[in-house]
C-alpha atoms as a PDB file:
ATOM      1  CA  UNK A   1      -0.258  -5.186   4.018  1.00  0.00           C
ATOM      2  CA  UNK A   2      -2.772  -3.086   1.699  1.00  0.00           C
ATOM      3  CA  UNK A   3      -6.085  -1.936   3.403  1.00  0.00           C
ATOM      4  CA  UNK A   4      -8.017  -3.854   0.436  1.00  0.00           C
ATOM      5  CA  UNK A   5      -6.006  -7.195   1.233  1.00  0.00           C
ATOM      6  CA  UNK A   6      -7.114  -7.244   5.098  1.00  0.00           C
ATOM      7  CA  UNK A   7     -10.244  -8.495   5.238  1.00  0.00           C
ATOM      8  CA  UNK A   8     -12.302  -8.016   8.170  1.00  0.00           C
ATOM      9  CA  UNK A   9      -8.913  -7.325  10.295  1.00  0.00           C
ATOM     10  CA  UNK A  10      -9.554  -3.684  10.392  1.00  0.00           C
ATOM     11  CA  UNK A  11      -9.751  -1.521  13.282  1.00  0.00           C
ATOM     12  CA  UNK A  12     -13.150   0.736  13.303  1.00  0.00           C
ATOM     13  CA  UNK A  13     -10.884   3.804  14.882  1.00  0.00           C
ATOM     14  CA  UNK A  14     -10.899   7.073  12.334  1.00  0.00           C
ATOM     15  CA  UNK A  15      -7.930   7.190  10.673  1.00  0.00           C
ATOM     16  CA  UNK A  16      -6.284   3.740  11.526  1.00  0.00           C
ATOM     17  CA  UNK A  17      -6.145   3.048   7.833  1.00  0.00           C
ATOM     18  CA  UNK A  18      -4.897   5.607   4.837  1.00  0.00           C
ATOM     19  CA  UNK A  19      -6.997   6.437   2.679  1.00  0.00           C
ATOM     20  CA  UNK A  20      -6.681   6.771  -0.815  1.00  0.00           C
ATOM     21  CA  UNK A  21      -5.980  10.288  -2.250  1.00  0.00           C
ATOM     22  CA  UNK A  22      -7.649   9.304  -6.011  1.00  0.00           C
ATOM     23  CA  UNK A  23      -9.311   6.315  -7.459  1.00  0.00           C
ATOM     24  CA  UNK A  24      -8.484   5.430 -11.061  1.00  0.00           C
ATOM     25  CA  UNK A  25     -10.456   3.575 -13.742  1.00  0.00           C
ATOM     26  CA  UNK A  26      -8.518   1.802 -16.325  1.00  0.00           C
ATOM     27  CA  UNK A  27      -8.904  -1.006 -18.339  1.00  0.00           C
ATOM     28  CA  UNK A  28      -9.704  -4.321 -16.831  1.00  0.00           C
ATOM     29  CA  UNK A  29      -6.520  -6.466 -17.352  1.00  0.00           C
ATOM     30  CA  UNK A  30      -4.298  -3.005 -17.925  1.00  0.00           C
ATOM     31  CA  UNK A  31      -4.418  -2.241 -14.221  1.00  0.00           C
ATOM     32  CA  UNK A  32      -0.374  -2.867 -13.476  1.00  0.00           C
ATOM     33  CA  UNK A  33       0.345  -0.427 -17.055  1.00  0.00           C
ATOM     34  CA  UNK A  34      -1.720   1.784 -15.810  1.00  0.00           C
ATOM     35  CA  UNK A  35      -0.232   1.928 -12.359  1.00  0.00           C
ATOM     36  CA  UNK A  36       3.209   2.016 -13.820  1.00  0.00           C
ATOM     37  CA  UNK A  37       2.725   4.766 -16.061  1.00  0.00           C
ATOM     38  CA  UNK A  38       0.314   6.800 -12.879  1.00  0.00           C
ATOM     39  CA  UNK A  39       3.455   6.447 -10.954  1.00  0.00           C
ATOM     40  CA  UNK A  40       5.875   7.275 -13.412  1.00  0.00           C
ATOM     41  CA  UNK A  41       3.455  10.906 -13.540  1.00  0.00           C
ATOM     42  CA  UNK A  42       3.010  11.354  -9.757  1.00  0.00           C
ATOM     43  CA  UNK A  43       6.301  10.137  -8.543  1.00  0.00           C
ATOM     44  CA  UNK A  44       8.472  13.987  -9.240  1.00  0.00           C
ATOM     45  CA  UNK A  45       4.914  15.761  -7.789  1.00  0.00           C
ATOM     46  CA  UNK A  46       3.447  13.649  -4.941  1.00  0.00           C
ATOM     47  CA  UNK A  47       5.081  12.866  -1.882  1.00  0.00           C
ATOM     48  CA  UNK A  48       5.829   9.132  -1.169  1.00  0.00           C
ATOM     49  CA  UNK A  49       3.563   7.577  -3.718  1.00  0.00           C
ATOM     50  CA  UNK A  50       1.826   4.661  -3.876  1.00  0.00           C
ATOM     51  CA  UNK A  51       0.195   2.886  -6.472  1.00  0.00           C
ATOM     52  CA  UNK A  52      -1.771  -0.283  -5.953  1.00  0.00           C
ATOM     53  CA  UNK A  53      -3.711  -1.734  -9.104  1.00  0.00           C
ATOM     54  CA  UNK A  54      -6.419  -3.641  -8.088  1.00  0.00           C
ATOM     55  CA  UNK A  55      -6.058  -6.789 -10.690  1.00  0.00           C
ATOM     56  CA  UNK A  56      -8.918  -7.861 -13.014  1.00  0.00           C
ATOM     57  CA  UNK A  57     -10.968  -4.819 -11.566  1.00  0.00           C
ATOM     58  CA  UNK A  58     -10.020  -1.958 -13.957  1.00  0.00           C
ATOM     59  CA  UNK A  59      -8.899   0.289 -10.874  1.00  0.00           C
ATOM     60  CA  UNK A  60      -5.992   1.569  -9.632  1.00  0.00           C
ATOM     61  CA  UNK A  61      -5.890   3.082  -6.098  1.00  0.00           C
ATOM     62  CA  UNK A  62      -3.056   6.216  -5.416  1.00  0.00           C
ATOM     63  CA  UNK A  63      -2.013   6.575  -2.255  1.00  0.00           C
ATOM     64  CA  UNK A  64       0.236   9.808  -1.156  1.00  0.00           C
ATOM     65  CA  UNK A  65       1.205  12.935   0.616  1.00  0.00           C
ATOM     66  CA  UNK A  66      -0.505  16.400  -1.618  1.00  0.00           C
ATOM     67  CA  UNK A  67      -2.007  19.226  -0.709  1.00  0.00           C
ATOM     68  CA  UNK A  68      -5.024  19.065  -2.881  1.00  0.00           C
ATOM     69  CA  UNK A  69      -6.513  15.226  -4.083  1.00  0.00           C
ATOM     70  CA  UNK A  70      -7.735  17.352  -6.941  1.00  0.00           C
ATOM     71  CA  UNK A  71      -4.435  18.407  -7.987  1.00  0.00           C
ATOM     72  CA  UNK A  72      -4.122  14.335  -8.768  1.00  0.00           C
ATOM     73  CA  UNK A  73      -6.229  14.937 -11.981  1.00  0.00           C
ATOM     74  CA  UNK A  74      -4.436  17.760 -12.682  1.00  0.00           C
ATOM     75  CA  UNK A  75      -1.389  16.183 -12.970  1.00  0.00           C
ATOM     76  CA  UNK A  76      -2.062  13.156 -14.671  1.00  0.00           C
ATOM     77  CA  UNK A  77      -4.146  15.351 -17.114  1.00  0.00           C
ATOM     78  CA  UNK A  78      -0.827  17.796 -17.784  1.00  0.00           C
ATOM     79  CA  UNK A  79       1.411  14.380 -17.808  1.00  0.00           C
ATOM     80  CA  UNK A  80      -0.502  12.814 -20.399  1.00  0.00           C
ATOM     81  CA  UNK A  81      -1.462   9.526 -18.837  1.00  0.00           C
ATOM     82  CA  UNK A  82      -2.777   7.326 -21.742  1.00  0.00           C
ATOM     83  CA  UNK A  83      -4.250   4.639 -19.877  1.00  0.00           C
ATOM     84  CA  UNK A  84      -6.539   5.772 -17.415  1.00  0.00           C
ATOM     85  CA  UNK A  85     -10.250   6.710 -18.325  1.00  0.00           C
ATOM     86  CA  UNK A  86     -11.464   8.440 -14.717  1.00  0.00           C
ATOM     87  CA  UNK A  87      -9.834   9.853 -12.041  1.00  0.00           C
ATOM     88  CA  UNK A  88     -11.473  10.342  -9.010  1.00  0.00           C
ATOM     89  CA  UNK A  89     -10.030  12.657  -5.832  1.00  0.00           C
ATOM     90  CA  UNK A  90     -11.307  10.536  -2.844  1.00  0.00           C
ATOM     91  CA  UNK A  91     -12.082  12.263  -0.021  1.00  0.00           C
ATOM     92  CA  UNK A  92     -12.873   9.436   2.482  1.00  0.00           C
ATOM     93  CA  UNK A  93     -13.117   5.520   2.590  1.00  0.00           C
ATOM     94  CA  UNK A  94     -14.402   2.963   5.081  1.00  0.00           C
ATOM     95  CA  UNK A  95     -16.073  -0.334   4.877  1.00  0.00           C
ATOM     96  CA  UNK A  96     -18.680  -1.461   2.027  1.00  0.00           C
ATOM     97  CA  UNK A  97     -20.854  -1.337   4.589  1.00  0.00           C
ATOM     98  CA  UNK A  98     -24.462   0.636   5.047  1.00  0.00           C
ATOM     99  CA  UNK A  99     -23.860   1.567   8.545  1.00  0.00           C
ATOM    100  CA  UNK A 100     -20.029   2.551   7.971  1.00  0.00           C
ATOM    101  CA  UNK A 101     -21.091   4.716   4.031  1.00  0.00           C
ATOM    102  CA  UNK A 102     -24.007   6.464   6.384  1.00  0.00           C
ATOM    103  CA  UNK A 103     -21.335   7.617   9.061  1.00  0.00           C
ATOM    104  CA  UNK A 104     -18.666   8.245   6.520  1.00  0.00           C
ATOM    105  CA  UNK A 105     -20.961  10.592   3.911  1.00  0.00           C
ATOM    106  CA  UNK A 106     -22.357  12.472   6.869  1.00  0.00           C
ATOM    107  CA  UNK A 107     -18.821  13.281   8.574  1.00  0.00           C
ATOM    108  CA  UNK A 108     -17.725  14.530   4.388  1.00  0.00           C
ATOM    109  CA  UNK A 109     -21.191  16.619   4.135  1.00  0.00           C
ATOM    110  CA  UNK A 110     -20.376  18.188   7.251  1.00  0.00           C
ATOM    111  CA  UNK A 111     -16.591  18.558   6.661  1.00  0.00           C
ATOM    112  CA  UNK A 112     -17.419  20.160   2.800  1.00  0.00           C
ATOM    113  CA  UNK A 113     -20.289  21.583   2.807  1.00  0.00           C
ATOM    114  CA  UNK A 114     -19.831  25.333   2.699  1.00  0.00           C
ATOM    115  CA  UNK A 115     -23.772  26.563   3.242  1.00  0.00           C
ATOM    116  CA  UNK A 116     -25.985  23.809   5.060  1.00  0.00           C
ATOM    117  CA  UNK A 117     -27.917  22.487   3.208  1.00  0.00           C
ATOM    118  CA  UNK A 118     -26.910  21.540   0.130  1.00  0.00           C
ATOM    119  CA  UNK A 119     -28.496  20.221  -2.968  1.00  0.00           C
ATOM    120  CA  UNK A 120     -27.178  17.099  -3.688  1.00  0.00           C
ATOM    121  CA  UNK A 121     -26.888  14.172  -5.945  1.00  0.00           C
ATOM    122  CA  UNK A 122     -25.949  10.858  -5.158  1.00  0.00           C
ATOM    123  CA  UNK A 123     -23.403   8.292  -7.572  1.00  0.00           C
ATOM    124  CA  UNK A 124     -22.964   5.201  -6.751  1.00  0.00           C
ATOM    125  CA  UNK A 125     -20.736   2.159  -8.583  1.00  0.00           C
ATOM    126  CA  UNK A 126     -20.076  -1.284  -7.358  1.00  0.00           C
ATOM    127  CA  UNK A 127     -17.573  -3.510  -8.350  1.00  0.00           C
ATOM    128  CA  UNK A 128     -18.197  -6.634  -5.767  1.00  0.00           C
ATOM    129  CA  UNK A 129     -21.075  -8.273  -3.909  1.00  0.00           C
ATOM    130  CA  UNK A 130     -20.679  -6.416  -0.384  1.00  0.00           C
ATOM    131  CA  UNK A 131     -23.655  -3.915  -1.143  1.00  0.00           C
ATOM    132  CA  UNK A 132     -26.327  -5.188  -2.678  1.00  0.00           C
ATOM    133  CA  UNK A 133     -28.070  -2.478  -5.154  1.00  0.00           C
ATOM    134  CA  UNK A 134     -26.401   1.586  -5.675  1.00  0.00           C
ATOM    135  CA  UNK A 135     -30.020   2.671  -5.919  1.00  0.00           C
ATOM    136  CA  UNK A 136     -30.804   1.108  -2.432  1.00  0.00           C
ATOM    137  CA  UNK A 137     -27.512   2.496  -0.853  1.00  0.00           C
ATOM    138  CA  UNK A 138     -28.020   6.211  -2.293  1.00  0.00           C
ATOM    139  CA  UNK A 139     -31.551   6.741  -0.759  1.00  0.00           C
ATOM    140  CA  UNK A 140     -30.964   5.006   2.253  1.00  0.00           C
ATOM    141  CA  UNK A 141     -27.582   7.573   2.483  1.00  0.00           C
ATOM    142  CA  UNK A 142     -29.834  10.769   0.670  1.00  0.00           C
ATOM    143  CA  UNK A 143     -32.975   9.832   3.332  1.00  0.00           C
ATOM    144  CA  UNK A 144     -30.748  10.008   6.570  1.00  0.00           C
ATOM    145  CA  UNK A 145     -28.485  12.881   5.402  1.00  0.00           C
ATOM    146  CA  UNK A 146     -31.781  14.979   4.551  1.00  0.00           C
ATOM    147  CA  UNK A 147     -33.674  14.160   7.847  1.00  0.00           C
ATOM    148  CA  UNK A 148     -30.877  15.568   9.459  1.00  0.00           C
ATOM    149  CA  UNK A 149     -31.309  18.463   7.480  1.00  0.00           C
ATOM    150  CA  UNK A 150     -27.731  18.413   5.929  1.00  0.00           C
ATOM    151  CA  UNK A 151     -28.919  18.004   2.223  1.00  0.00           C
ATOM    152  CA  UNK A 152     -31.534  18.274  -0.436  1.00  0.00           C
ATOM    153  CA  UNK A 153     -31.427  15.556  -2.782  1.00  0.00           C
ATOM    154  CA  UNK A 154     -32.198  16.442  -6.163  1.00  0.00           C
ATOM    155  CA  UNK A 155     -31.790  15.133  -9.128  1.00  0.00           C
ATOM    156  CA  UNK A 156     -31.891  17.524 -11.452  1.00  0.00           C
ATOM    157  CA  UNK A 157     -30.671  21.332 -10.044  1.00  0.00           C
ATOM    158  CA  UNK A 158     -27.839  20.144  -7.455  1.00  0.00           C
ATOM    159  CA  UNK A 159     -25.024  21.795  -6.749  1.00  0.00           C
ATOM    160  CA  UNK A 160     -22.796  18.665  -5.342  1.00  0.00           C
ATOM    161  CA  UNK A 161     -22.228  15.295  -5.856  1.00  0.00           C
ATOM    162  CA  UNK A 162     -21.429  12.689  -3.057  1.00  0.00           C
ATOM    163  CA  UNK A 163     -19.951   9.716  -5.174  1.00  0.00           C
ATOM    164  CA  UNK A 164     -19.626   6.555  -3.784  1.00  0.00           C
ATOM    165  CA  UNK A 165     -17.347   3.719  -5.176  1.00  0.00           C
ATOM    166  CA  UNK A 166     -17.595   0.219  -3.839  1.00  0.00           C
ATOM    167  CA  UNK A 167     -14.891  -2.089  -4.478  1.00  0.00           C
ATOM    168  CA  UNK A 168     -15.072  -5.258  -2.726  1.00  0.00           C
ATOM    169  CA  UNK A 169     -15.272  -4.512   0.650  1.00  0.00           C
ATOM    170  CA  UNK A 170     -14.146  -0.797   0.466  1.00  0.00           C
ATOM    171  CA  UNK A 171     -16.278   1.859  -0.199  1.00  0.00           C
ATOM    172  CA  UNK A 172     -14.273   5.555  -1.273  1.00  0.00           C
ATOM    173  CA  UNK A 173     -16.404   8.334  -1.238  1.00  0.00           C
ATOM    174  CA  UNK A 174     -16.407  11.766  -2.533  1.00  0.00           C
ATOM    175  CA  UNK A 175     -18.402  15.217  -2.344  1.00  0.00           C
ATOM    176  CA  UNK A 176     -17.657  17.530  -4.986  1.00  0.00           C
ATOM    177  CA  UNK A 177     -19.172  19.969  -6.874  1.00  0.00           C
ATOM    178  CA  UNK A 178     -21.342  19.500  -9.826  1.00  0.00           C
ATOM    179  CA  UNK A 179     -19.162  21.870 -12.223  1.00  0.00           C
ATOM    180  CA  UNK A 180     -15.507  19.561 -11.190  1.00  0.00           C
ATOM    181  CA  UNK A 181     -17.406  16.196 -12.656  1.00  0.00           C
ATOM    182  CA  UNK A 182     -16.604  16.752 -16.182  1.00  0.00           C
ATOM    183  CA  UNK A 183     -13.184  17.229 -15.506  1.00  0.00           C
ATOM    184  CA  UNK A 184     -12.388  13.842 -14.085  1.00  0.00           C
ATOM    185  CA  UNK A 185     -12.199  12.043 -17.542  1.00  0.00           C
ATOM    186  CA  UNK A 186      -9.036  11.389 -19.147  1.00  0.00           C
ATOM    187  CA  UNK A 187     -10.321   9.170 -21.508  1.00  0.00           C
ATOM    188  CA  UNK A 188     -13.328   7.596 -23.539  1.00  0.00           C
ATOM    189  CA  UNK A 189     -13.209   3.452 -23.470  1.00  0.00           C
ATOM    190  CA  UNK A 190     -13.506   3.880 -27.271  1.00  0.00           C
ATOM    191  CA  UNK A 191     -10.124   5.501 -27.463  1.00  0.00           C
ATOM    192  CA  UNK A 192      -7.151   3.439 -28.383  1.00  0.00           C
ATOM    193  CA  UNK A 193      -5.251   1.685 -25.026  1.00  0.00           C
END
């Protein structure tokens, strides 16, 4: 069974369930092409891949062994995948929860970031009616990560980005830093698919 297909059968233990190494945006109703072709890229490079599209969503999830989830948009960049417009390294997922994205963000702050505190922005996109607003769930993540003392969140001169990507009941999350952003697009959605 896929981790997006269980439901609410999911053990709470760290690590129970894999977790994506890179979230893709395609075309909604293009998902399965774009998985193919993904695949087809990954399969000499990354160690037993998997690649679920997530139908009528515009996403396709990669699953895998590699060293570095950033080399994923390296590859797929070099391989010339045609039908993907962002690729996103994830670093963590857990459930499209508030309680579970709090816990999750502030074990990947810790885990990443080099010089406590850090000056961060927070992303947020939802695709599904398990959080209720981005701009609720990124200050009530930015409020509790800065009384802690872990982060600054600004909006204008930060240095990192904690991106959070809600799909159904699944939440994938990543910190990275400001400068890697632009390099995560394949693709324009005005470009030919």
């Amino acid at each position: 069974m896929m981790m997006h297909e269980r439901g609410d059968r999911v053990s709470e233990v760290k690590g129970s369930e894999p977790s994506p190494i890179a979230l893709v945006t395609t075309q909604i109703g293009k998902e399965v092409v774009a998985a193919k072709e993904i695949e087809n890229a990954l399969f000499p490079y990354v160690e037993s891949v998997n690649v679920v599209p997530l139908s009528r969503r515009g996403i396709v999830l990669v699953f895998g062994n590699i060293d570095s989830r950033a080399n994923v948009v390296r590859l797929l960049k070099a391989r010339g995948v045609s039908r993907a417009f962002w690729v996103i390294p994830v670093d963590a997922c857990c459930r499209a929860r508030y309680e579970c994205i709090k816990r999750c963000a502030l074990e990947l702050v810790v885990a990443k970031g080099r010089h406590l505190p850090i000056k961060i922005v927070c992303k947020c996109r939802k695709r599904g009616l398990e959080i209720d607003s981005c701009s609720r769930l990124c200050r009530y993540v930015g409020e509790f990560l800065e009384a802690l003392h872990l982060v600054e969140v600004c909006f204008k001169c930060f240095d990192y980005v904690l991106r959070i990507e809600v799909v159904d009941s699944w939440a994938y999350l990543s910190l990275y830093s400001r400068d890697e952003e632009a390099g995560f697009r394949l693709r324009t959605f005005s470009s030919e698919l």
